[in-house]
N, C-alpha and C. Protein backbone atom coordinates (compact mmCIF):
# COMPACT_ATOMS: atom_id res chain seq x y z
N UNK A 1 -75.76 -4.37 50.41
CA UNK A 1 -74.52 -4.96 50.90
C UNK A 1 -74.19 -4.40 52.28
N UNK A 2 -73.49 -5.01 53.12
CA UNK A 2 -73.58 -5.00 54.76
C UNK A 2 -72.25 -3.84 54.59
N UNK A 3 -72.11 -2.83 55.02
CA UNK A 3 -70.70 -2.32 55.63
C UNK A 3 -70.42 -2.74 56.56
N UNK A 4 -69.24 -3.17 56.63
CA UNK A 4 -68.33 -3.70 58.27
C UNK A 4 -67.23 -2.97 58.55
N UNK A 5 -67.04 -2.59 59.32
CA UNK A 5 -66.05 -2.12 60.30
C UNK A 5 -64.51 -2.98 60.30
N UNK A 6 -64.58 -4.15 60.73
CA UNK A 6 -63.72 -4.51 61.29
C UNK A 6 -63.35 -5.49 59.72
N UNK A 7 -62.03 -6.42 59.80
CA UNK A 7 -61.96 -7.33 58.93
C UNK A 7 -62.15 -8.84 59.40
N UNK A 8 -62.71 -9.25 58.60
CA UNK A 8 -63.22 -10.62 59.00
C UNK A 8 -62.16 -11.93 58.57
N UNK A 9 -62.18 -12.79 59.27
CA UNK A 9 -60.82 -13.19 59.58
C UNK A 9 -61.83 -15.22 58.39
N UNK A 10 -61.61 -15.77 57.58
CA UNK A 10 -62.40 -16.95 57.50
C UNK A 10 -61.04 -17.58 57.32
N UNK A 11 -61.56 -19.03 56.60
CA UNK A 11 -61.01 -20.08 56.53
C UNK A 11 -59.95 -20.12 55.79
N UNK A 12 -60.84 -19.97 54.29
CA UNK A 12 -60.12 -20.13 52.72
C UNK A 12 -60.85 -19.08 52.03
N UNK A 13 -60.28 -19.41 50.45
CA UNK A 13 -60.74 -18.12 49.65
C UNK A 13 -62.19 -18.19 49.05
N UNK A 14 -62.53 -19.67 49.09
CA UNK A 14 -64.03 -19.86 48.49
C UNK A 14 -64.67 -19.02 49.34
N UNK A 15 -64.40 -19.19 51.21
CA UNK A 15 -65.25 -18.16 52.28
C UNK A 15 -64.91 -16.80 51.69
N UNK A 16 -64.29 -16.44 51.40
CA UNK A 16 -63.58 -14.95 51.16
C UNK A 16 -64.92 -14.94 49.95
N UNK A 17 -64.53 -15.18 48.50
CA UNK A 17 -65.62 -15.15 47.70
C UNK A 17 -66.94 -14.80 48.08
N UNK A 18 -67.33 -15.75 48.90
CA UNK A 18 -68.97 -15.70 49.49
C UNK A 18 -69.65 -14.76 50.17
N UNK A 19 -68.35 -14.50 50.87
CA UNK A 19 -68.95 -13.09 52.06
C UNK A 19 -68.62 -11.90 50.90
N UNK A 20 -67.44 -11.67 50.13
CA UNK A 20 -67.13 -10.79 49.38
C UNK A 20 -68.77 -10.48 48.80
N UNK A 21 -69.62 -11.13 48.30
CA UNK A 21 -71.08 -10.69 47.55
C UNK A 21 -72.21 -10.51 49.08
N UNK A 22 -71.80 -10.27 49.77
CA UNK A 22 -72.59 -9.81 50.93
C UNK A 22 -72.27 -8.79 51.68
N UNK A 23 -71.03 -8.60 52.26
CA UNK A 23 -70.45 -7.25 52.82
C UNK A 23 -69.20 -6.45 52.18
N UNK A 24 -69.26 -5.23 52.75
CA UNK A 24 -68.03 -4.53 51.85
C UNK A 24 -67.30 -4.44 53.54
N UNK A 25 -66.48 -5.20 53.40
CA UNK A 25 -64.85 -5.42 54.33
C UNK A 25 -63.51 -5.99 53.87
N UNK A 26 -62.73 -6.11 54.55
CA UNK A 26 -61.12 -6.46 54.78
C UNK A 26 -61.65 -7.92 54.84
N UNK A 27 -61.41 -9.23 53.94
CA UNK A 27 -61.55 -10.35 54.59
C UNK A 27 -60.65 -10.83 54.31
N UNK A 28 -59.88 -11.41 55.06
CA UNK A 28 -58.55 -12.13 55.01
C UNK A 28 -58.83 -13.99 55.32
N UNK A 29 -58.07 -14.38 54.23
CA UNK A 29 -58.31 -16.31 54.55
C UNK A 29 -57.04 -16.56 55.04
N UNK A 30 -57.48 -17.26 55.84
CA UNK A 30 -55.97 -18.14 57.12
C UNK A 30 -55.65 -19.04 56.45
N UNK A 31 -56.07 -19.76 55.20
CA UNK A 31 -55.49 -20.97 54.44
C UNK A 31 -55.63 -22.11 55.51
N UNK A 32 -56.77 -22.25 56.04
CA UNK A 32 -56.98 -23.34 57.26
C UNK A 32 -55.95 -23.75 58.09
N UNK A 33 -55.08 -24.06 58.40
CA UNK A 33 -54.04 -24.45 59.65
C UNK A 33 -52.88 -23.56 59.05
N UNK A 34 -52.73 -23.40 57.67
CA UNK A 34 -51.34 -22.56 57.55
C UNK A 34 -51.14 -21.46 58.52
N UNK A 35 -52.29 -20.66 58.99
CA UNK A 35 -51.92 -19.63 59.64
C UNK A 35 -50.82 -20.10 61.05
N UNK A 36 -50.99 -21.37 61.41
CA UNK A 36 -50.28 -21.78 62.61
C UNK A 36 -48.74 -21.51 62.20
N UNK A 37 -48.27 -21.40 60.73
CA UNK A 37 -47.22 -21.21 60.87
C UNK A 37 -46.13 -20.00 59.85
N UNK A 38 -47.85 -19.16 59.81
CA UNK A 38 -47.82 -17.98 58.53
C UNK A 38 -47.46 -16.86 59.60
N UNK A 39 -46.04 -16.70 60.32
CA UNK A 39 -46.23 -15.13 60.98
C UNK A 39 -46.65 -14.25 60.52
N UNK A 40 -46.48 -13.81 58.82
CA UNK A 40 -46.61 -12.81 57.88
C UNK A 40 -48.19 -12.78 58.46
N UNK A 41 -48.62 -13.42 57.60
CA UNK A 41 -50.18 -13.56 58.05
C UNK A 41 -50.97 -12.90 59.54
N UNK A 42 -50.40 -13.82 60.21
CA UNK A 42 -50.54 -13.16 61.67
C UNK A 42 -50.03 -12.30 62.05
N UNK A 43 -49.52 -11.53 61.64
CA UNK A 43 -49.44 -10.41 61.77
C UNK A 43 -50.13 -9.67 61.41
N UNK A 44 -50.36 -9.55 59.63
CA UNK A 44 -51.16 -8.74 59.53
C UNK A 44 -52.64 -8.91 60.50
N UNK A 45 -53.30 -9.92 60.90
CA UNK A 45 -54.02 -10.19 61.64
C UNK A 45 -54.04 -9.41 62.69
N UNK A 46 -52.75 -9.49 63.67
CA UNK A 46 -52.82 -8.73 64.75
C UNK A 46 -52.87 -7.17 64.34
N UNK A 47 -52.26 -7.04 63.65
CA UNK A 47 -52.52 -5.19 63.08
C UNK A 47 -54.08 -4.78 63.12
N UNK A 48 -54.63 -5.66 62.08
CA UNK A 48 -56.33 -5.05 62.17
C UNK A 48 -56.88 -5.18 63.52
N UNK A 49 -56.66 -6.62 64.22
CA UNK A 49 -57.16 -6.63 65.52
C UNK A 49 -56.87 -5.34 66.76
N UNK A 50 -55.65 -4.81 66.56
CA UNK A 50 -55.54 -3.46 67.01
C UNK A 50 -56.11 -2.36 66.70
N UNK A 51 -56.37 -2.19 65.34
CA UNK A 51 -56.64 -1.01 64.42
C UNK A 51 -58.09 -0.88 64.14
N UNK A 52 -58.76 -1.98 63.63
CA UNK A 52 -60.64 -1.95 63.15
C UNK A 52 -61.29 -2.98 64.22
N UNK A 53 -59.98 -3.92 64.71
CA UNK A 53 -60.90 -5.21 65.00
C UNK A 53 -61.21 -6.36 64.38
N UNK A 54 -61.51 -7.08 64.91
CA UNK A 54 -61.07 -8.22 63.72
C UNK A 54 -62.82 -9.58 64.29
N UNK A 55 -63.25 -9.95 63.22
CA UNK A 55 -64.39 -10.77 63.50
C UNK A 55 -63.96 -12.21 62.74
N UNK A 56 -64.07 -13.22 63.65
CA UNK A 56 -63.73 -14.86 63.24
C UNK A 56 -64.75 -15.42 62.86
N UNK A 57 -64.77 -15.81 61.26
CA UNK A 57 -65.55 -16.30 60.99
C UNK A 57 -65.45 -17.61 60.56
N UNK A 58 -65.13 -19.02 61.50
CA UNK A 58 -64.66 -20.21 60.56
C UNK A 58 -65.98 -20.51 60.49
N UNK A 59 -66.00 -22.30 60.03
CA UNK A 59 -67.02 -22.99 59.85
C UNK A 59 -67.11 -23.58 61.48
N UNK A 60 -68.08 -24.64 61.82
CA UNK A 60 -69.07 -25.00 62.58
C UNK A 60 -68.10 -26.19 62.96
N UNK A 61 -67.28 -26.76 62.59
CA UNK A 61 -66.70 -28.13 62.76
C UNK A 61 -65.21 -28.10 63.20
N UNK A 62 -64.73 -29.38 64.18
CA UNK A 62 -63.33 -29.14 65.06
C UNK A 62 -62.25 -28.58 64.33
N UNK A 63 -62.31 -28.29 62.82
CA UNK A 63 -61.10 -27.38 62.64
C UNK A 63 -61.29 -25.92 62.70
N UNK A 64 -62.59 -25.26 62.45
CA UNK A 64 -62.92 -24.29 62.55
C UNK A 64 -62.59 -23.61 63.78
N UNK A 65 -62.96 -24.47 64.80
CA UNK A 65 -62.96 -23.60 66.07
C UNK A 65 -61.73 -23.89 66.93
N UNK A 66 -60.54 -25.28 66.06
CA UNK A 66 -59.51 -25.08 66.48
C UNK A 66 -58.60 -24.25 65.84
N UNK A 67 -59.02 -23.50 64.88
CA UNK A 67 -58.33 -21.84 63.70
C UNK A 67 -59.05 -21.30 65.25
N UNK A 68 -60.24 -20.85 65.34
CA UNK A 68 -60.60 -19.82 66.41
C UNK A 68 -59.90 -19.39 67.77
N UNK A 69 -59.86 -20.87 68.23
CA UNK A 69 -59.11 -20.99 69.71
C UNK A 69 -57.56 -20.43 69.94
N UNK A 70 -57.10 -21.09 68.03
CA UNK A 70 -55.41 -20.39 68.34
C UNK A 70 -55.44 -18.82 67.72
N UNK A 71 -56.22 -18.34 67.37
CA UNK A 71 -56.46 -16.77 67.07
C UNK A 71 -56.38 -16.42 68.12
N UNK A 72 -56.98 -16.90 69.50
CA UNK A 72 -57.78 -15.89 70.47
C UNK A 72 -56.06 -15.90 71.17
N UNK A 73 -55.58 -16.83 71.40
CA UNK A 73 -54.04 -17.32 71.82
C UNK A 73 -53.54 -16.55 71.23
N UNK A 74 -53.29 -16.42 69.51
CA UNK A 74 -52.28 -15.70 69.51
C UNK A 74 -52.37 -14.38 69.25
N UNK A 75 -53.02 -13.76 69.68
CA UNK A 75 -53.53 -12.12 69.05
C UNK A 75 -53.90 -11.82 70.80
N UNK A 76 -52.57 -11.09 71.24
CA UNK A 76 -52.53 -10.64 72.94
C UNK A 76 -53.32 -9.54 73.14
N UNK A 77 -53.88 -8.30 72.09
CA UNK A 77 -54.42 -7.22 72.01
C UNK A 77 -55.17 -6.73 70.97
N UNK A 78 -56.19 -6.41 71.32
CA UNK A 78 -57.16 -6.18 70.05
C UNK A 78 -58.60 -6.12 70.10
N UNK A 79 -59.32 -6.16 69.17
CA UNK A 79 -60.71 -6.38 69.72
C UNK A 79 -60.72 -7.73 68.47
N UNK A 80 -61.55 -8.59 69.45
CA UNK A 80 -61.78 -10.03 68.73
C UNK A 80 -63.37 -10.13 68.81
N UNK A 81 -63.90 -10.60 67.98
CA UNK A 81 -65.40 -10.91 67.89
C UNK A 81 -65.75 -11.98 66.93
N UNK A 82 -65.94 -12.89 67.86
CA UNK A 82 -67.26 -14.90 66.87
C UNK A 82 -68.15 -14.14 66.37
N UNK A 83 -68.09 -14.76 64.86
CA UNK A 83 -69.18 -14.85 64.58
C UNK A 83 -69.55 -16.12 64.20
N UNK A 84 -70.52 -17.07 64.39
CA UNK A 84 -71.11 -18.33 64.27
C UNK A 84 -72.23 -18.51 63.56
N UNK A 85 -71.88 -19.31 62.58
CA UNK A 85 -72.74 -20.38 61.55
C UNK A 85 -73.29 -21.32 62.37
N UNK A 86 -74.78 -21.80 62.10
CA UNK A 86 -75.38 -22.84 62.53
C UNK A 86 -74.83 -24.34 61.88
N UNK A 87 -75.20 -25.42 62.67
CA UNK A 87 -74.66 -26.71 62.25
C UNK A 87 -75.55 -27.19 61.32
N UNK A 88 -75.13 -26.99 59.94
CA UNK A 88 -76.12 -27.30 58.52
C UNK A 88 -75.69 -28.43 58.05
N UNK A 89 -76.17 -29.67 57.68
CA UNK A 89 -75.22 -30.77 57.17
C UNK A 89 -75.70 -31.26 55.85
N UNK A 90 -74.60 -31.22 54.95
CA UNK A 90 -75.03 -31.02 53.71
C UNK A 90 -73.57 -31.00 53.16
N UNK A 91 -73.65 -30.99 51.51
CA UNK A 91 -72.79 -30.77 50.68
C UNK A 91 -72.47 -29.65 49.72
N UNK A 92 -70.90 -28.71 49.91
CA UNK A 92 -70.59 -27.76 49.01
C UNK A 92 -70.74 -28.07 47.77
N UNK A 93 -71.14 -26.95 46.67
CA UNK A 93 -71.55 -27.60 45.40
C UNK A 93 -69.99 -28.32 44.40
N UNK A 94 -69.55 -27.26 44.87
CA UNK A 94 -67.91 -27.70 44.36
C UNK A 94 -67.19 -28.78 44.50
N UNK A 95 -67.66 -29.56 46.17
CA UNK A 95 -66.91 -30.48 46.74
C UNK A 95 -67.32 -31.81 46.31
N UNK A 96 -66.94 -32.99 45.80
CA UNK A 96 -67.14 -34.39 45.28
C UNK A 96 -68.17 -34.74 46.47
N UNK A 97 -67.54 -34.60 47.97
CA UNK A 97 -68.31 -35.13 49.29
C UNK A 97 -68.15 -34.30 50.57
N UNK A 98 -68.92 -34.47 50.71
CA UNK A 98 -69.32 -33.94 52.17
C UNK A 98 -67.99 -33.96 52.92
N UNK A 99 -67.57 -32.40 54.10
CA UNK A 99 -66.68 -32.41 54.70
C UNK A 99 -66.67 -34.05 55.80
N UNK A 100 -65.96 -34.14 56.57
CA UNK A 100 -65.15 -34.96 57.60
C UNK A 100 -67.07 -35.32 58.66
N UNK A 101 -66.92 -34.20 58.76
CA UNK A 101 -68.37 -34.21 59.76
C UNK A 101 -69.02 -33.88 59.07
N UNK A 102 -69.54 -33.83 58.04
CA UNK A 102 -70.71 -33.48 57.33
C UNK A 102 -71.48 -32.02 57.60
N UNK A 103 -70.91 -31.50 57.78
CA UNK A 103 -71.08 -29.77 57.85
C UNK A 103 -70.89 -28.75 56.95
N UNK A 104 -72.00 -27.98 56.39
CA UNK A 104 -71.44 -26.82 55.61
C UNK A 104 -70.51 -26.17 56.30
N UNK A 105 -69.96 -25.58 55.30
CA UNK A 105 -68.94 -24.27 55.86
C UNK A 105 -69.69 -22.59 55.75
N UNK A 106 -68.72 -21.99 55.67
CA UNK A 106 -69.17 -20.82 55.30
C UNK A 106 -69.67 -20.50 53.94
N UNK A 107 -68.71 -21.31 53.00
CA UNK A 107 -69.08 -21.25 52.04
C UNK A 107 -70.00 -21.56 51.22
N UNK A 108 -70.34 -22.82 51.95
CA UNK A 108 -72.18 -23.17 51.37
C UNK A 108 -73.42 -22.74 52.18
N UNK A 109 -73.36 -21.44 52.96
CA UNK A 109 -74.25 -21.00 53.91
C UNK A 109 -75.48 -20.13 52.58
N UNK A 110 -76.23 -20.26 53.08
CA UNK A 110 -77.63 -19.46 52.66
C UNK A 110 -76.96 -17.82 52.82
N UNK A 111 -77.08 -16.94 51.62
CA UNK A 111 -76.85 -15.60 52.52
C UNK A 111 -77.38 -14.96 53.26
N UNK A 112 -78.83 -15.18 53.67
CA UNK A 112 -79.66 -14.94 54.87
C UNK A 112 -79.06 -15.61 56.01
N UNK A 113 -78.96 -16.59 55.85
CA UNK A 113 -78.12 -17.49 57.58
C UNK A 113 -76.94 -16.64 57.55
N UNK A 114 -76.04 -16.15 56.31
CA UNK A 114 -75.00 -15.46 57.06
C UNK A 114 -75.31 -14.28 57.71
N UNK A 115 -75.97 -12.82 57.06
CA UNK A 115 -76.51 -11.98 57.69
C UNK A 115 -77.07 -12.16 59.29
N UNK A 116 -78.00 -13.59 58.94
CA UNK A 116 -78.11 -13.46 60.36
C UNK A 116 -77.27 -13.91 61.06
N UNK A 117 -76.04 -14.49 60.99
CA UNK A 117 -74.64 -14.53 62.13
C UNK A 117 -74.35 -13.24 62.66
N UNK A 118 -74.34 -12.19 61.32
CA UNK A 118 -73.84 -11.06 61.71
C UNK A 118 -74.47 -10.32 62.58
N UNK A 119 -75.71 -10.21 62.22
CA UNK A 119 -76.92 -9.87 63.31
C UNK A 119 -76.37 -10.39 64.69
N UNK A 120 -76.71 -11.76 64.88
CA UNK A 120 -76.71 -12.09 66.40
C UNK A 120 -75.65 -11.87 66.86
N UNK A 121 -74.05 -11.43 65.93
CA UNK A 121 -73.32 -11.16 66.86
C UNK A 121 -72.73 -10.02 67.12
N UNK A 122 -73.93 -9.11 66.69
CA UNK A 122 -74.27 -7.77 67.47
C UNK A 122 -73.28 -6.53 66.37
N UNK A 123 -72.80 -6.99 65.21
CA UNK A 123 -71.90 -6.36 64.32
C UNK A 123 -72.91 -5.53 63.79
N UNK A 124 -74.21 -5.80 63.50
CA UNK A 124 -74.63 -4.58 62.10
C UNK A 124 -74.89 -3.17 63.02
N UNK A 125 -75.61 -3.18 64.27
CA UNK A 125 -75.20 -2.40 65.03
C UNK A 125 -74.55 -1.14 65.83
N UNK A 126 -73.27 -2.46 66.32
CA UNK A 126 -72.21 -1.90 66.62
C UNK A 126 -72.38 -1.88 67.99
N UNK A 127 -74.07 -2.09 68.93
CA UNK A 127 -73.94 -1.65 69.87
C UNK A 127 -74.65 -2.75 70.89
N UNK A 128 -73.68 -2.75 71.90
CA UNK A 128 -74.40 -3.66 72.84
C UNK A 128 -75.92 -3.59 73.14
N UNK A 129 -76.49 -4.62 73.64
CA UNK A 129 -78.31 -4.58 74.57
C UNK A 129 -78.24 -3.85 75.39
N UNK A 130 -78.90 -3.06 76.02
CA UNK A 130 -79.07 -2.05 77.03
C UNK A 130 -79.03 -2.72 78.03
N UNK A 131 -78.68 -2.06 79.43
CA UNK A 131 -79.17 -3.05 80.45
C UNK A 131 -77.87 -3.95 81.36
N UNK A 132 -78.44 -4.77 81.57
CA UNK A 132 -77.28 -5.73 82.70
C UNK A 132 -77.00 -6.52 81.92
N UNK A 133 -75.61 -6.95 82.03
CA UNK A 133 -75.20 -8.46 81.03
C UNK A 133 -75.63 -9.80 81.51
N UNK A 134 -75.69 -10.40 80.31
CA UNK A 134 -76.27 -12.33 81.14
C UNK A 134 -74.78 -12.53 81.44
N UNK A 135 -74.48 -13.28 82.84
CA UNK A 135 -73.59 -13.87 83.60
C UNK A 135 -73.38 -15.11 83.40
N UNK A 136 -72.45 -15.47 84.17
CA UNK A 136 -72.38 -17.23 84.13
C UNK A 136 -72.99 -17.35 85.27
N UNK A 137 -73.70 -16.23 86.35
CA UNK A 137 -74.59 -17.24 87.11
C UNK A 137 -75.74 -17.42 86.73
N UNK A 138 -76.03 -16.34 85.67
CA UNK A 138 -77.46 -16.36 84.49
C UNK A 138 -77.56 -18.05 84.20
N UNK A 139 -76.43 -18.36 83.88
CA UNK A 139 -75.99 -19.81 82.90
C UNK A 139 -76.29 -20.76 83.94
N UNK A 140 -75.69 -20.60 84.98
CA UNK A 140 -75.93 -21.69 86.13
C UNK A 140 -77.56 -21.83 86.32
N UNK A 141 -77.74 -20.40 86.94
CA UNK A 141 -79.33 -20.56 87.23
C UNK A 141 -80.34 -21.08 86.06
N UNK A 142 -79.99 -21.14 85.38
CA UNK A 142 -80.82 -21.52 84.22
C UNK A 142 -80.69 -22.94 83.62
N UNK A 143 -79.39 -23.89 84.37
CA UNK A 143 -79.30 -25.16 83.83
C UNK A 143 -78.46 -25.24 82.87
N UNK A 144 -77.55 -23.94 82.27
CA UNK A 144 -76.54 -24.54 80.71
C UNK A 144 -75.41 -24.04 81.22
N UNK A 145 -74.98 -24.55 82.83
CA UNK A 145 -73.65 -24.63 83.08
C UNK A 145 -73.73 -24.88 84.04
N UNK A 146 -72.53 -25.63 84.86
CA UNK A 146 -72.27 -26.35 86.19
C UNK A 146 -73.23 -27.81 86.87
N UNK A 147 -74.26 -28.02 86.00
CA UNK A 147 -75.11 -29.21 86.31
C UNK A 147 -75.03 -30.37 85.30
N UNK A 148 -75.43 -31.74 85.77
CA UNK A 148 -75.24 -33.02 84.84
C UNK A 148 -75.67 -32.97 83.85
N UNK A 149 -76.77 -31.86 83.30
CA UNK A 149 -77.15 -32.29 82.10
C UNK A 149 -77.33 -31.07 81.35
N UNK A 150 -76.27 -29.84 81.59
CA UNK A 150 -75.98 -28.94 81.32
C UNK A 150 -75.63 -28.81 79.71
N UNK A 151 -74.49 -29.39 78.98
CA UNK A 151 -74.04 -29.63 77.98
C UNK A 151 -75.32 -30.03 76.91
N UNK A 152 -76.41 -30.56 77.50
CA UNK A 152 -77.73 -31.28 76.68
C UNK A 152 -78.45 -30.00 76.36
N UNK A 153 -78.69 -29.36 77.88
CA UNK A 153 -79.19 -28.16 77.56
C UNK A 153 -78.74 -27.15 76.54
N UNK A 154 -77.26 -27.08 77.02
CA UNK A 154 -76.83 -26.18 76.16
C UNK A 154 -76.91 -25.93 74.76
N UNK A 155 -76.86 -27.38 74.03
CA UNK A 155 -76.94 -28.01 72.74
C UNK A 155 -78.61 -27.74 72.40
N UNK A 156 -79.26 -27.83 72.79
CA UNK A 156 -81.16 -27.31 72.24
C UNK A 156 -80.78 -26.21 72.32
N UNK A 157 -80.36 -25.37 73.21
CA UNK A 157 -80.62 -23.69 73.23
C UNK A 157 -79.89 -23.42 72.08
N UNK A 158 -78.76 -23.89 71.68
CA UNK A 158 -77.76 -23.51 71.14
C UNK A 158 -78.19 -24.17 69.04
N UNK A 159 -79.01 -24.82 69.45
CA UNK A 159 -80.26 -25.06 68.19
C UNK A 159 -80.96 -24.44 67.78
N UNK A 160 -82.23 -23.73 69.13
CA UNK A 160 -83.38 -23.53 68.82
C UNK A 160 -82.65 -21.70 67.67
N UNK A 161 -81.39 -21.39 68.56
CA UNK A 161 -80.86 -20.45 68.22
C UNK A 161 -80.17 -20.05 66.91
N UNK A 162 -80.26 -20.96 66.30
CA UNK A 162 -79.26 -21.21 64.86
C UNK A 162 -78.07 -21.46 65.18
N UNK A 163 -77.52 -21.73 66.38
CA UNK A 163 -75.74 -21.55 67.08
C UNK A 163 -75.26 -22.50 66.94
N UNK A 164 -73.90 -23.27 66.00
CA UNK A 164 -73.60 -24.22 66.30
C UNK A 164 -73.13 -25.08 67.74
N UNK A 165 -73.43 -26.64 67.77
CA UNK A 165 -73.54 -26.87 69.16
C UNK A 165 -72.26 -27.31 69.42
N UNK A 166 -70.92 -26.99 69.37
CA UNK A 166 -70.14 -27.22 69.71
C UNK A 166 -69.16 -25.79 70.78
N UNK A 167 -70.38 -25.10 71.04
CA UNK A 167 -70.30 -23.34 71.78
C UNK A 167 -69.92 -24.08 72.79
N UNK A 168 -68.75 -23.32 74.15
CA UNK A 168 -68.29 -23.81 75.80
C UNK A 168 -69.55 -22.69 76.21
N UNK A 169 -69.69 -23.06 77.24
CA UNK A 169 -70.44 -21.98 78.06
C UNK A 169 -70.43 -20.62 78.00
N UNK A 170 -68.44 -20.51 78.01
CA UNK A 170 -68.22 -18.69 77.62
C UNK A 170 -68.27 -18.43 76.61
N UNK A 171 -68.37 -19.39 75.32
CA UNK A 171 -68.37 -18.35 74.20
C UNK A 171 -70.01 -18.54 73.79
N UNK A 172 -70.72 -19.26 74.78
CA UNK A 172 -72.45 -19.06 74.78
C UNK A 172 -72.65 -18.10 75.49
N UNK A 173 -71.99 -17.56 76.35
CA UNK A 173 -72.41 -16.33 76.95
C UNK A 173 -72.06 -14.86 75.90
N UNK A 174 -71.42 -15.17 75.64
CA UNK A 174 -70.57 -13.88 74.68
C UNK A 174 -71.51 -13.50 73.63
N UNK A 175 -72.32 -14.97 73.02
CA UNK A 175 -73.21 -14.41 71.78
C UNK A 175 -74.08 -13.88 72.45
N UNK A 176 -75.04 -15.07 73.82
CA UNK A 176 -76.15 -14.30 74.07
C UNK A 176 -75.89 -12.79 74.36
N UNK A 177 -74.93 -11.96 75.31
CA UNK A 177 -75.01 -10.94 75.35
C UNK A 177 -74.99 -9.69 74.06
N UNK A 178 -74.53 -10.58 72.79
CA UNK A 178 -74.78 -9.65 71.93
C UNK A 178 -76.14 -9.93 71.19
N UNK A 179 -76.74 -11.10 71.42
CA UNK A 179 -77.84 -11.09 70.25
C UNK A 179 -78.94 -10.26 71.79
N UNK A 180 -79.39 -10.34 72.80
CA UNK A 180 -80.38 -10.20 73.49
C UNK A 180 -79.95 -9.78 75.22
N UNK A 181 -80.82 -8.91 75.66
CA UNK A 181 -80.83 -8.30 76.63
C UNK A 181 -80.82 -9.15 77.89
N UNK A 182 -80.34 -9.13 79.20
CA UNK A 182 -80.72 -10.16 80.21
C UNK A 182 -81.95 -10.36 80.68
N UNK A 183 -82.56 -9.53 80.58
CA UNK A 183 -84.50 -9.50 80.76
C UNK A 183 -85.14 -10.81 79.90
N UNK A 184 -84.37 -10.50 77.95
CA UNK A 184 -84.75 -11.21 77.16
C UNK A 184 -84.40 -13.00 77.58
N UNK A 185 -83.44 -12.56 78.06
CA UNK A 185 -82.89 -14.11 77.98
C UNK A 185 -83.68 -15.07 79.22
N UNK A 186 -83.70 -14.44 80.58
CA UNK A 186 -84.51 -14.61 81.78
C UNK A 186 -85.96 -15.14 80.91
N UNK A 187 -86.47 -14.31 80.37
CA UNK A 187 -87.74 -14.34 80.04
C UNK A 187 -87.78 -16.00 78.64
N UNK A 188 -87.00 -15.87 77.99
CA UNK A 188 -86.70 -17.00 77.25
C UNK A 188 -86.57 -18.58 77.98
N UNK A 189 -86.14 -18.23 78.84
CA UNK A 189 -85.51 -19.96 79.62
C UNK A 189 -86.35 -19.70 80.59
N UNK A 190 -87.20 -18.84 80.48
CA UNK A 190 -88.45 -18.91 82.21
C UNK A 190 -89.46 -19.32 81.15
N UNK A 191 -89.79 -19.52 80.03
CA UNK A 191 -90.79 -20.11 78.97
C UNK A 191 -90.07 -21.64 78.67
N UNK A 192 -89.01 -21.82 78.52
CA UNK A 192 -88.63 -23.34 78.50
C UNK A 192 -88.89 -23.76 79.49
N UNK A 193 -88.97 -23.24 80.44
CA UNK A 193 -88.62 -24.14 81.84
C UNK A 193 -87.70 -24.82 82.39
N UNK A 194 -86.42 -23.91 81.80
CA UNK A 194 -85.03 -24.44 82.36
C UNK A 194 -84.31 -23.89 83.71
N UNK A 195 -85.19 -23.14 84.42
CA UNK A 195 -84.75 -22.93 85.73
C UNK A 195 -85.56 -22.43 87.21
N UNK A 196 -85.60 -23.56 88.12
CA UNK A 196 -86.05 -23.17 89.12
C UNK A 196 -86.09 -22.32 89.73
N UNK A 197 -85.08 -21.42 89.78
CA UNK A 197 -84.69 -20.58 90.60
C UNK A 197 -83.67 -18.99 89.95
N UNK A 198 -84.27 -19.12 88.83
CA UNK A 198 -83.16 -17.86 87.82
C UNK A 198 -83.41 -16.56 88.37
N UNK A 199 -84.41 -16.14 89.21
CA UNK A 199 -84.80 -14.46 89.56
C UNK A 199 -84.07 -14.22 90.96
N UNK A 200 -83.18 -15.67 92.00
CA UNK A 200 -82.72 -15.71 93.13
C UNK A 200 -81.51 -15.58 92.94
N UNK A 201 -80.95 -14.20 93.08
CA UNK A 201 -79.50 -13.74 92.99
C UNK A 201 -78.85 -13.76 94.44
């Protein structure tokens, strides 16, 4: 079983359940949008985010990462850390049908795919890649930001990676710097062949 540090922030209680048989942490469920109007809740939220830290774990689909977006809003101080599920499409065993978009959640994840969220987002750890961080001019030079067909790119990398593809640029930068080194990553997209010019700083 994984020890964690920080408390992990999910959806609902089925997520709570699931991770509960994989790591020993604080996991708290936001009751999906209630938290928008649970201060109690958010609060306690902001407490751990001050105190251990706090890791977001929704599902892969527009409510997930609109719980994420108003976390990051409303929690002014703290340490915050994604962790991201790949885009699996399929059905919970519990559920009659398939979510809205046809996406597992957390709760129907493989427990290997979850471990490895935790992995890539640098939690089992604890410690950053050695070295220089990937930039957003890393991102530019490489084609998965500021060009027409950037967003396309982004979406394969953000595949080949297990990452769901609905990542902005910054919160694709945020994982790569925790799953892999800037050497690693250079060396990764200089084997795709996604950039002319990535070694010209």
């Amino acid at each position: 079983m994984l020890q964690i540090r920080q408390a992990i922030i999910v959806e609902g209680k089925y997520d709570k359940i699931k991770l509960a048989s994989l790591v020993k942490a604080v996991i708290i469920p936001t009751g999906g949008f209630r938290i928008f109007k649970d201060e109690e809740l958010l609060g306690l939220i902001r407490y751990y985010a001050k105190t251990t830290g706090i890791l977001i774990l929704t599902d892969s689909d527009r409510a997930g990462f609109k719980i994420r977006s108003y976390l990051r809003g409303a929690i002014p101080e703290g340490e915050i850390r994604n962790i991201y599920i790949p885009d699996v499409f399929g059905k919970e065993r519990r559920k009659v049908r398939p979510s809205a978009e046809g996406k597992l959640g957390v709760e129907g994840m493989e427990a290997d795919v979850l471990r490895e969220a935790f992995r890539k987002a640098g939690v089992l750890t604890d410690e950053a890649p050695a070295g220089d961080p990937i930039t957003k001019t890393d991102l530019y030079l490489a084609g998965l930001s500021g060009t027409p067909d950037c967003a396309e790119r982004r979406r394969a990398l953000q595949q080949s990676l297990g990452l769901p593809t609905m990542l902005s640029a910054t919160a694709l930068l945020e994982v790569l710097n925790a799953m892999m080194t800037r050497e690693e990553f250079l060396a990764m997209t200089e084997q795709a062949g996604n950039h002319p010019r990535i070694d010209q700083r």
